[in-house]
Protein backbone atom coordinates (compact mmCIF):
# COMPACT_ATOMS: atom_id res chain seq x y z
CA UNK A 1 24.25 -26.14 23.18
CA UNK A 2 20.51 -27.27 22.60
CA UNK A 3 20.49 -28.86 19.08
CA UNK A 4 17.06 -28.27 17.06
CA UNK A 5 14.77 -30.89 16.88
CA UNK A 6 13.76 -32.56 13.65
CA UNK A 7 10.90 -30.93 13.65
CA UNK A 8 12.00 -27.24 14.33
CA UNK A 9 14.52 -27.80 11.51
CA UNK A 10 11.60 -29.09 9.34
CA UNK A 11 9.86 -25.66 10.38
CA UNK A 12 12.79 -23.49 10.16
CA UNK A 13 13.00 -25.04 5.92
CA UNK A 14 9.54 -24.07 5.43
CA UNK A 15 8.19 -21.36 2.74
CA UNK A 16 6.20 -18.80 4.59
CA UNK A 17 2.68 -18.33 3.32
CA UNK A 18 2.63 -15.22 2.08
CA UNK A 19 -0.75 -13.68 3.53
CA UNK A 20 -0.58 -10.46 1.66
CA UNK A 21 -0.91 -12.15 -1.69
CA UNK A 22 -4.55 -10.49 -3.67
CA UNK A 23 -5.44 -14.49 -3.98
CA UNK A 24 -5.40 -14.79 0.18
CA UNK A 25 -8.14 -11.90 -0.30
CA UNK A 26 -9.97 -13.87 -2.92
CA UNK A 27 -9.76 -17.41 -1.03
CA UNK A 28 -7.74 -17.63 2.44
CA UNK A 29 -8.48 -21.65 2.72
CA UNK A 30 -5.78 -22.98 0.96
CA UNK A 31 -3.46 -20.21 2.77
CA UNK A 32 -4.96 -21.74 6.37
CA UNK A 33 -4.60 -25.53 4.72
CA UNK A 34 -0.27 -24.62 3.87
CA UNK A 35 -0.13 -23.04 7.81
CA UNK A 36 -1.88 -25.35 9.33
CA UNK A 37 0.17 -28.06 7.23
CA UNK A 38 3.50 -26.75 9.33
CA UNK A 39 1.76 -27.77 12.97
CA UNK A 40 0.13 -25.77 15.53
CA UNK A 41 2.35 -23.22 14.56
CA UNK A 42 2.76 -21.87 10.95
CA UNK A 43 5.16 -19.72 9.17
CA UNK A 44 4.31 -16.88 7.43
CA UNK A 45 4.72 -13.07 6.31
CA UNK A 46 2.63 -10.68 6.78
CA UNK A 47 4.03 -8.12 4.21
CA UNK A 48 6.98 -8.19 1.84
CA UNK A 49 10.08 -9.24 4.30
CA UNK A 50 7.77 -9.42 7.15
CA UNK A 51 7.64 -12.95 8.57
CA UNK A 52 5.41 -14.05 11.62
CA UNK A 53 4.58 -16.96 13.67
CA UNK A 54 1.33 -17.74 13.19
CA UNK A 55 -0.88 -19.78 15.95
CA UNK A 56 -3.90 -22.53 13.91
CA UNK A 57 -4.35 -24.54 17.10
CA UNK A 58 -6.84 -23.92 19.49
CA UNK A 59 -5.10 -25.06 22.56
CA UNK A 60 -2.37 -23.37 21.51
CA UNK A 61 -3.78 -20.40 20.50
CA UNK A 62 -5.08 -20.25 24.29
CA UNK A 63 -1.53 -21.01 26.02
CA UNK A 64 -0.44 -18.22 24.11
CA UNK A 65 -3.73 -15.75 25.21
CA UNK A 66 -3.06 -16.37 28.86
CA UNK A 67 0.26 -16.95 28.91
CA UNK A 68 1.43 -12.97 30.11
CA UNK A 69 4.59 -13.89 31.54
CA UNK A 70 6.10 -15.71 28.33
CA UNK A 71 4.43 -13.44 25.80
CA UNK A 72 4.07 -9.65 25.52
CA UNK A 73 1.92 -7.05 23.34
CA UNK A 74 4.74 -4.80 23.07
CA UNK A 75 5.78 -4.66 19.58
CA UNK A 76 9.01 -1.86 20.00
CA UNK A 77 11.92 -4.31 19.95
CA UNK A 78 9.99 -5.89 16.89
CA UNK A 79 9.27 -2.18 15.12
CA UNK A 80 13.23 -2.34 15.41
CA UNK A 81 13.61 -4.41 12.73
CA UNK A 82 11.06 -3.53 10.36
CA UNK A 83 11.45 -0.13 7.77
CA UNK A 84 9.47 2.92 8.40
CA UNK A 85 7.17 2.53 5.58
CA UNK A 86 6.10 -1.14 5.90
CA UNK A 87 2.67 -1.20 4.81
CA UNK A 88 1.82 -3.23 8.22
CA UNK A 89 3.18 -0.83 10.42
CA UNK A 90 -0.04 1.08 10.75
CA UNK A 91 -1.98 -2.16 12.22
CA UNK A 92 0.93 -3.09 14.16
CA UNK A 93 2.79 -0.24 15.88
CA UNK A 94 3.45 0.79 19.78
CA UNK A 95 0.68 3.33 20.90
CA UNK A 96 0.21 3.84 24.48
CA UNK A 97 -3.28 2.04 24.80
CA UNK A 98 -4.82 -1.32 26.27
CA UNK A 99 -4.21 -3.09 23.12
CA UNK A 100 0.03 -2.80 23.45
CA UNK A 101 0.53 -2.54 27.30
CA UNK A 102 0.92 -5.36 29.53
CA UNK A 103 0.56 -5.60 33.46
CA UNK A 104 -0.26 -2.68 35.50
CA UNK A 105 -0.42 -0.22 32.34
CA UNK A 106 -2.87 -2.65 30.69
CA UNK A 107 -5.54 -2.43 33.67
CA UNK A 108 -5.22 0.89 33.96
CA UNK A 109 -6.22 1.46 30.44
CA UNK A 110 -8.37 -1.47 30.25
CA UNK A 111 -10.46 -0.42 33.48
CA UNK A 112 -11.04 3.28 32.11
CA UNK A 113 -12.25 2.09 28.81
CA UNK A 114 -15.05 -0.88 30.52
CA UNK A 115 -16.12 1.96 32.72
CA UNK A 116 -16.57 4.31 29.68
CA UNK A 117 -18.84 1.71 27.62
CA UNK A 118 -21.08 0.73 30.50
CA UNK A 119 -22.11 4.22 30.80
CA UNK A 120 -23.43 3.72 27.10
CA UNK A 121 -26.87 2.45 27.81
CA UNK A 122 -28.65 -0.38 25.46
CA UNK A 123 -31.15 1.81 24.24
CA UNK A 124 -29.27 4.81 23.62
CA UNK A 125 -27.09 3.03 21.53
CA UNK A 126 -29.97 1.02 20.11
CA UNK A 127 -31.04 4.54 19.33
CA UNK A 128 -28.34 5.96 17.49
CA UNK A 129 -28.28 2.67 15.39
CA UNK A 130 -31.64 3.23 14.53
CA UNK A 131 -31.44 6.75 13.26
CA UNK A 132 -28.35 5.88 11.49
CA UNK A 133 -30.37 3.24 9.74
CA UNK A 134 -32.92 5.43 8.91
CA UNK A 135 -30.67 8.15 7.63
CA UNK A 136 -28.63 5.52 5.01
CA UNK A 137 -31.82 3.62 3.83
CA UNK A 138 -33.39 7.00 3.22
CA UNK A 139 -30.72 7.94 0.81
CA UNK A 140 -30.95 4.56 -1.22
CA UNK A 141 -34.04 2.71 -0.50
CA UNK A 142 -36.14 4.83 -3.28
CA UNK A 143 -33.80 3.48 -6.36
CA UNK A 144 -34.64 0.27 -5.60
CA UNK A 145 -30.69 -0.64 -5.49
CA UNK A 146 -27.56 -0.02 -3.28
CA UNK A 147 -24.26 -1.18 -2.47
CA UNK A 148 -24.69 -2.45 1.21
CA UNK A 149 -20.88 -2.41 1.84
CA UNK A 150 -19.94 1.07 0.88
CA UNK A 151 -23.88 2.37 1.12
CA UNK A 152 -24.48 0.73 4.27
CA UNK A 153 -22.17 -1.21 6.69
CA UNK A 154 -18.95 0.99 6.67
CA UNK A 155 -21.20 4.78 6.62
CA UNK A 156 -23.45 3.46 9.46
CA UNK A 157 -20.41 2.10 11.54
CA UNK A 158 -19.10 5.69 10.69
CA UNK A 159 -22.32 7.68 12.24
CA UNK A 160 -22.50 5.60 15.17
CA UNK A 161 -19.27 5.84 16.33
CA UNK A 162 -19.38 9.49 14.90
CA UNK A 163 -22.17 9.70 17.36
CA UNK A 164 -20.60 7.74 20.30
CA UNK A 165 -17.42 9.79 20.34
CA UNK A 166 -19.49 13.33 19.92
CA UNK A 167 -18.48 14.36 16.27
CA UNK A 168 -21.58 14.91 13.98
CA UNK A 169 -22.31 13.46 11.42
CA UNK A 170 -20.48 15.42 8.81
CA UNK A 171 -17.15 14.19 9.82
CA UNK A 172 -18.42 10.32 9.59
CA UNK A 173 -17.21 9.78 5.65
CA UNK A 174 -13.91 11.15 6.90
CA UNK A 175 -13.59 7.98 9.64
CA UNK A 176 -14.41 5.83 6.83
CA UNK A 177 -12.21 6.60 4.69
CA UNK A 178 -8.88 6.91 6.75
CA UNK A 179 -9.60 3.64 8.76
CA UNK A 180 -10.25 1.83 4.89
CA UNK A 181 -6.67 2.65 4.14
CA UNK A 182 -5.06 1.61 7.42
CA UNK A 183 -6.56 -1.65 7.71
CA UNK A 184 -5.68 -3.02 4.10
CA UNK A 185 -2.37 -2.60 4.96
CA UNK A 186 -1.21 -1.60 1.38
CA UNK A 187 0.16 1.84 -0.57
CA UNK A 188 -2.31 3.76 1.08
CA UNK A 189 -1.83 2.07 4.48
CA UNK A 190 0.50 5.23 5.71
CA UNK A 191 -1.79 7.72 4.48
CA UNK A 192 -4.71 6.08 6.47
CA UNK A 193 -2.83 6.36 9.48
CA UNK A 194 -1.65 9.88 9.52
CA UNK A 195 -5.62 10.66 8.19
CA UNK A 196 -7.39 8.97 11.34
CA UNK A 197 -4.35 10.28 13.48
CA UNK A 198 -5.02 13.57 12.50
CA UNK A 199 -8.85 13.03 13.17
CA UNK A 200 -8.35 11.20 16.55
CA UNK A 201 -6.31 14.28 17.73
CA UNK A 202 -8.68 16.85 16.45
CA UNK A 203 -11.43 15.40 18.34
CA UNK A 204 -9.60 15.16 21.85
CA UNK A 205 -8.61 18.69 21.07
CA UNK A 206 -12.30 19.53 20.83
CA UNK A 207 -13.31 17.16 24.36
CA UNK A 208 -9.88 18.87 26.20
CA UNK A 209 -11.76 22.21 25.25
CA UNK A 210 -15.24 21.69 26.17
CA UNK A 211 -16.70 18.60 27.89
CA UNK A 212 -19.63 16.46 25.87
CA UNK A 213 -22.01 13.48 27.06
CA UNK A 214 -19.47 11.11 24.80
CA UNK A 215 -16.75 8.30 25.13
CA UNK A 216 -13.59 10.88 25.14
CA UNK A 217 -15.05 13.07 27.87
CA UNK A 218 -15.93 10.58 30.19
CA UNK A 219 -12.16 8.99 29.56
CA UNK A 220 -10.95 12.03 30.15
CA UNK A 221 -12.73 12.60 32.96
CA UNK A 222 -11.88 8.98 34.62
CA UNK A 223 -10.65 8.23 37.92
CA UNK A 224 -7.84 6.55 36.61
CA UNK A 225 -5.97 10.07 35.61
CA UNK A 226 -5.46 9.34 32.02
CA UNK A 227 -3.59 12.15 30.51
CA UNK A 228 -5.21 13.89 27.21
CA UNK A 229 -2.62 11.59 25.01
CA UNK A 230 -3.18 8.49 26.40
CA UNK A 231 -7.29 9.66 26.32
CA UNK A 232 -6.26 10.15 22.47
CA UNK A 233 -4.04 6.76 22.06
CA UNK A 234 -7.63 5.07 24.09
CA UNK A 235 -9.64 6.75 21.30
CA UNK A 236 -7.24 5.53 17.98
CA UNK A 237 -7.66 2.24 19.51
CA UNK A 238 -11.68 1.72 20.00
CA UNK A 239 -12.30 3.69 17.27
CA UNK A 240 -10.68 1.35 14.93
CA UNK A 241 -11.55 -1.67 16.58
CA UNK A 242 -14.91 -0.65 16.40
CA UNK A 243 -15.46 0.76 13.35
CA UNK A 244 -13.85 -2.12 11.05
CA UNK A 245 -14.50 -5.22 12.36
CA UNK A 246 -17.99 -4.13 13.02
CA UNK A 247 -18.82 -3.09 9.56
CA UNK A 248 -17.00 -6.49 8.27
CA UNK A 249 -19.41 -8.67 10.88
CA UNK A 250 -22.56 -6.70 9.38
CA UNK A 251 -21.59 -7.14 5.79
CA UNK A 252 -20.44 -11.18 5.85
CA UNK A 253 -23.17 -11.39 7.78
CA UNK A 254 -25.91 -10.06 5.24
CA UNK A 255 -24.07 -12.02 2.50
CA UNK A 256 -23.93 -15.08 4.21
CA UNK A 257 -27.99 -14.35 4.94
CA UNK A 258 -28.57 -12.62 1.27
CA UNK A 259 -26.83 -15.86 -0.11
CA UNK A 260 -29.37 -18.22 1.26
CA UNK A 261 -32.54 -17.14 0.69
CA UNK A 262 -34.08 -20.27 2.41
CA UNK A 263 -32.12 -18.93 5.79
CA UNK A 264 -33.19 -15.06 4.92
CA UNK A 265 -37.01 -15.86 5.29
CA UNK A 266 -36.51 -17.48 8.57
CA UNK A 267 -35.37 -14.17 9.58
CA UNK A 268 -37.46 -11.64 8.38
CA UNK A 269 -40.00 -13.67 9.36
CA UNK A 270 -38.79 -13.68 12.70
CA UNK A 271 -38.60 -17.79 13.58
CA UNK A 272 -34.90 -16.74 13.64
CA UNK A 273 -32.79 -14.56 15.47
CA UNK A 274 -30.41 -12.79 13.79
CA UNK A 275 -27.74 -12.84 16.47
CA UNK A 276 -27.54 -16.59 14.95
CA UNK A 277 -26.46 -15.31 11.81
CA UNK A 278 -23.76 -12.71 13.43
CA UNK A 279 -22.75 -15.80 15.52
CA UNK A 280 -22.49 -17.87 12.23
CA UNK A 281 -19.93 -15.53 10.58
CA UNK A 282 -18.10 -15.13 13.98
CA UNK A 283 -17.33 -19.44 13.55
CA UNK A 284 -16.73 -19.46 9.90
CA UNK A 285 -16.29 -16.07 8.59
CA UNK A 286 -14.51 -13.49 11.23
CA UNK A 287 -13.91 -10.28 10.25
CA UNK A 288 -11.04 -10.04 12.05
CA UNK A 289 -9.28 -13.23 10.57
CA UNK A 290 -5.32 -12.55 11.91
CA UNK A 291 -4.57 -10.53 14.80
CA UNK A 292 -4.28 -11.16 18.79
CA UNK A 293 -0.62 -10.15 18.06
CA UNK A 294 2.29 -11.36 20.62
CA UNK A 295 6.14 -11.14 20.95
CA UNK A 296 7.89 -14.23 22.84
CA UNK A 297 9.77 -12.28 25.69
CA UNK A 298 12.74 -14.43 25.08
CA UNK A 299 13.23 -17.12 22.46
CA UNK A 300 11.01 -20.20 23.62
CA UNK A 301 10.02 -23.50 22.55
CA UNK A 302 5.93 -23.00 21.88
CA UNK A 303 4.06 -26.22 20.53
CA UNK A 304 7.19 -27.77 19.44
CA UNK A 305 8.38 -24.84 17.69
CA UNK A 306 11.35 -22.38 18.72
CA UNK A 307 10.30 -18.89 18.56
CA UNK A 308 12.57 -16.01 18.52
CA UNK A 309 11.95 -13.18 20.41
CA UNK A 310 10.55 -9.86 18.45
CA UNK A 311 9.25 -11.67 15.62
CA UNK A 312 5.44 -11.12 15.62
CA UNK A 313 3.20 -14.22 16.76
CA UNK A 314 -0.05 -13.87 15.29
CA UNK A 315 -3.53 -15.71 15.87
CA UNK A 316 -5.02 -16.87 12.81
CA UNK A 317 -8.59 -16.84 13.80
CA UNK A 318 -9.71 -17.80 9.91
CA UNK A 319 -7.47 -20.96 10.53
CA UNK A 320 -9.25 -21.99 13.61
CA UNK A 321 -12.50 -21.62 12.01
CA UNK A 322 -11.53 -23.55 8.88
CA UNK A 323 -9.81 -26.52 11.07
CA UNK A 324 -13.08 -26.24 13.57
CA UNK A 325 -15.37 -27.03 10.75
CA UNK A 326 -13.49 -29.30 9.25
CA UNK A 327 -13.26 -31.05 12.04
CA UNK A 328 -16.90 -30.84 13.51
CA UNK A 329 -18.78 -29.62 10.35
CA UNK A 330 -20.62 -26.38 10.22
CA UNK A 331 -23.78 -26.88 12.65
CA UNK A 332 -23.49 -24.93 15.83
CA UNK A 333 -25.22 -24.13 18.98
CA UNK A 334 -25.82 -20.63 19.03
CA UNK A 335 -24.15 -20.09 22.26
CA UNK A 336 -21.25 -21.63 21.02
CA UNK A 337 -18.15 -19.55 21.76
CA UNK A 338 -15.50 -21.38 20.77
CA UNK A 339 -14.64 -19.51 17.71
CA UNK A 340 -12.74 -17.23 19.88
CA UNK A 341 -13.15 -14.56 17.34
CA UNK A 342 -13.62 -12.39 21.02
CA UNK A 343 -10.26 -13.65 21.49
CA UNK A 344 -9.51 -14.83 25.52
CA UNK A 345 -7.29 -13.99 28.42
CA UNK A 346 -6.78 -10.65 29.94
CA UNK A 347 -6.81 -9.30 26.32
CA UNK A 348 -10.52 -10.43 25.40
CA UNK A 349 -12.94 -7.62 23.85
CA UNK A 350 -13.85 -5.71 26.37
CA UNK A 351 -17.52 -4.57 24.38
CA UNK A 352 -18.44 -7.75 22.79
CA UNK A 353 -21.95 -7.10 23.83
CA UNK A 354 -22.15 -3.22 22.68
CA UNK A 355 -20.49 -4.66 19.10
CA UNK A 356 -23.40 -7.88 19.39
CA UNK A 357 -26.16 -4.86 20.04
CA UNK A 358 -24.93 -2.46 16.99
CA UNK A 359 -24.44 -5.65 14.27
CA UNK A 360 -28.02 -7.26 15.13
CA UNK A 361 -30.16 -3.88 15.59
CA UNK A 362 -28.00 -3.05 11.95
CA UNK A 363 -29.40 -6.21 10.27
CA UNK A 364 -33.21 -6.35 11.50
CA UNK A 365 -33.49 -2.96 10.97
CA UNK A 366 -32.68 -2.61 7.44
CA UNK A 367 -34.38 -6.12 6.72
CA UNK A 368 -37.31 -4.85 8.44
CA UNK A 369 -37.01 -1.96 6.26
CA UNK A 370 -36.21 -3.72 2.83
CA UNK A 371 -37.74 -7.47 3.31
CA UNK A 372 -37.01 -8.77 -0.43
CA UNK A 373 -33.50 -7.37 -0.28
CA UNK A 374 -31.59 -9.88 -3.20
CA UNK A 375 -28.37 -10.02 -3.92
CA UNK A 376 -27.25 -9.22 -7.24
CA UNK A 377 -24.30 -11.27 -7.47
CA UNK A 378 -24.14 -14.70 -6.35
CA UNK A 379 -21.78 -15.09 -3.49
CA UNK A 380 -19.00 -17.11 -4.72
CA UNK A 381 -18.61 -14.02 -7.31
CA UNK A 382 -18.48 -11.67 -4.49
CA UNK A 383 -14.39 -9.68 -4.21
CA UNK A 384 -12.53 -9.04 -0.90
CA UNK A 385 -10.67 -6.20 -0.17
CA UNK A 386 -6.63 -7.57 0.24
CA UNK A 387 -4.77 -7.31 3.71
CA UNK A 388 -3.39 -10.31 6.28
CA UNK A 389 -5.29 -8.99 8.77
CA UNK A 390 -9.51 -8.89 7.56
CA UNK A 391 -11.89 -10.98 6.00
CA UNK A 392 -13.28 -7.86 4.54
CA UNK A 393 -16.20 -7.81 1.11
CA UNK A 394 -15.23 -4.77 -1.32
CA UNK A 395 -19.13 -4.38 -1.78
CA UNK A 396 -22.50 -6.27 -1.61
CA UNK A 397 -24.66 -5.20 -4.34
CA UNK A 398 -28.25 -5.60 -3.83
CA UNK A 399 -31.55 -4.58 -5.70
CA UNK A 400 -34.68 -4.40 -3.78
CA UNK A 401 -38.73 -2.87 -4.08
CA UNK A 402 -38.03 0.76 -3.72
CA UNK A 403 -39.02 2.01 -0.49
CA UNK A 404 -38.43 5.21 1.86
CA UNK A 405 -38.81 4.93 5.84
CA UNK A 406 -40.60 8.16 5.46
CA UNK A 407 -43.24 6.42 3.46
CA UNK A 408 -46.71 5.23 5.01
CA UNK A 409 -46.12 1.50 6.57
CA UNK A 410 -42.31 2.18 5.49
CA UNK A 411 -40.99 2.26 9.12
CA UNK A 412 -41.23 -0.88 11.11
């Protein structure tokens, strides 16, 4: 019988950090400080009575990405244990797509979806980001003040995948709203799920009907054979993954910018890029800040610690950031990936380019647009929206010379 080591007994006495907490919302660095103070490998929970491993380490949060024969995505032997209305369920549950399926199931679906994006052209989709822009900044830009969070970031990542995935615009506040509740992981996290459920299925319905020049017809359509509800689970999954962390990259993005109005004139002036601010929030601000969610196969000893099977294993990408600068300060080259906020492995976004094109068009666009955008709030006054998953503003006030793009000199 294998005794535990001093330090897995140390591990298995320590307090989980309790990631759910409002206060992890309002500042996640002394959260990441108490996990990253139990090794490479924290404890935590996730939701009330829902512990998880949770990786801080960069090494070994990349044994664990590549490591497909130790670790699975499936989470059914974990859903096991876990009530029916667990407010993380929604984030976390089996669905027959790329993001839950290992091995031959997991090219299968992965394969369809690459092929599906690369038929989206650059500047189609530059397109569609532009109009979207256009028809949001014409709706606030004459009062001279908006909300960029709920006036901006989440509606315009809701009419561009609207228009990706051939649903008009109409339906866009709709997709906002259910994936909002889902992703916060709270009361309303069940409700969000059955809402986007019932608009995911509604709009393969429509594509199973009658074909469009959109995502879900060309799935359907693949080579591969994917079935209409594995073309729907393909659709919950990019959707979501789309949709959310996208609008969360735009709006830390523009507040990290907004904040530093030193930085901000180097932009809209152009003698910066603003992929180096969307690559600045990737390093120290990911939208995304928990996921990359594993299960040990069996119980295993991982980085000194013993892991039992069907307990999640979770990637704390905020952690990595936090011990990264720490450790090597906040300058970066641009091309500097090792945030891993694309995450690694077999697993790794599959669009990080498409989500690169949407967040930068997004931000010169409506800077172009609005050049003495200022924030009303100074940052460190700004409020998060709670979950363990996000890093995720409630809103972004800003106040601004009114302007229309439909004005003379108004469009760029």
């Amino acid at each position: 019988m294998n005794r535990p080591s001093p330090a897995e007994q140390a591990f298995s006495l320590a307090a989980p950090v309790r990631l759910w907490e409002d206060a992890f919302a309002r500042d996640p660095s002394p959260y990441y400080a108490a996990l990253r103070a139990h090794g490479p490998v924290g404890w935590a929970e996730l939701a009330p009575g829902v512990p998880a491993y949770v990786v801080t380490d960069r090494r070994a949060a990349l044994d664990l990405l590549h490591d497909t024969e130790t670790f699975s995505h499936d989470p059914r032997p974990w859903e096991a244990t876990v009530p029916d209305d667990s407010p993380v369920l929604g984030m976390m549950r089996w669905r027959p797509n790329t993001l839950f399926a290992d091995g031959a199931a997991h090219i299968r679906y992965r394969t369809a979806l690459l092929d599906a994006f690369d038929l989206v052209e650059p500047h189609d989709l530059r397109a569609r980001i532009h109009r979207a822009v256009h028809l949001l900044v014409s709706r606030f830009g004459p009062r001279g003040e908006a909300d960029l969070v709920g006036e901006f970031t989440r509606p315009l990542m809701a009419l561009v995948f609207n228009s990706l995935f051939g649903l008009p615009d109409s339906a866009s506040d709709r997709l906002d709203s259910a994936l909002g509740k889902l992703i916060e992981g709270g009361a309303q996290a069940a409700e969000g799920e059955a809402e986007f459920g019932g608009y995911v299925l509604e709009l393969i319905a429509a594509k199973s009907e009658r074909r469009g020049d959109d995502l879900p017809s060309w799935l359907l359509d693949h080579p591969a054979g994917l079935t209409p509800e594995e073309v729907t689970w393909q659709v919950f999954l990019t959707l979501g993954a789309g949709h959310e962390p996208t609008a969360n990259l735009v709006s830390n993005a523009l507040s990290r910018i907004l904040g530093n109005p030193a930085y901000y004139s180097t932009l809209t002036s152009g003698a910066r890029p603003v992929t180096d601010a969307v690559l600045e929030v990737l390093h120290h601000e990911t939208p995304l800040a928990n996921y990359g969610i594993h299960y040990a196969r069996t119980p295993v000893t991982f980085h000194g610690v013993r892991l039992r099977a069907a307990v999640p294993v979770v990637i704390s990408y905020g952690a990595l950031a936090q011990a990264a600068e720490q450790e090597h300060g906040t300058d970066r080259h641009p091309g500097d990936a090792s945030h891993l906020s694309w995450s690694a492995g077999p697993h790794a976004c599959p669009v990080k380019q498409h989500t690169l094109l949407i967040a930068t068009e997004a931000i010169e666009r409506l800077t172009q647009w609005l050049p003495d955008l200022e924030p009303v709030l100074p940052r460190e006054r700004l409020t998060w929206r709670p979950g363990p998953f996000h890093r995720s503003l409630t809103a972004l006030p800003v106040r601004f010379s009114p302007r229309s793009p439909d004005q003379p000199g108004g469009r760029p």
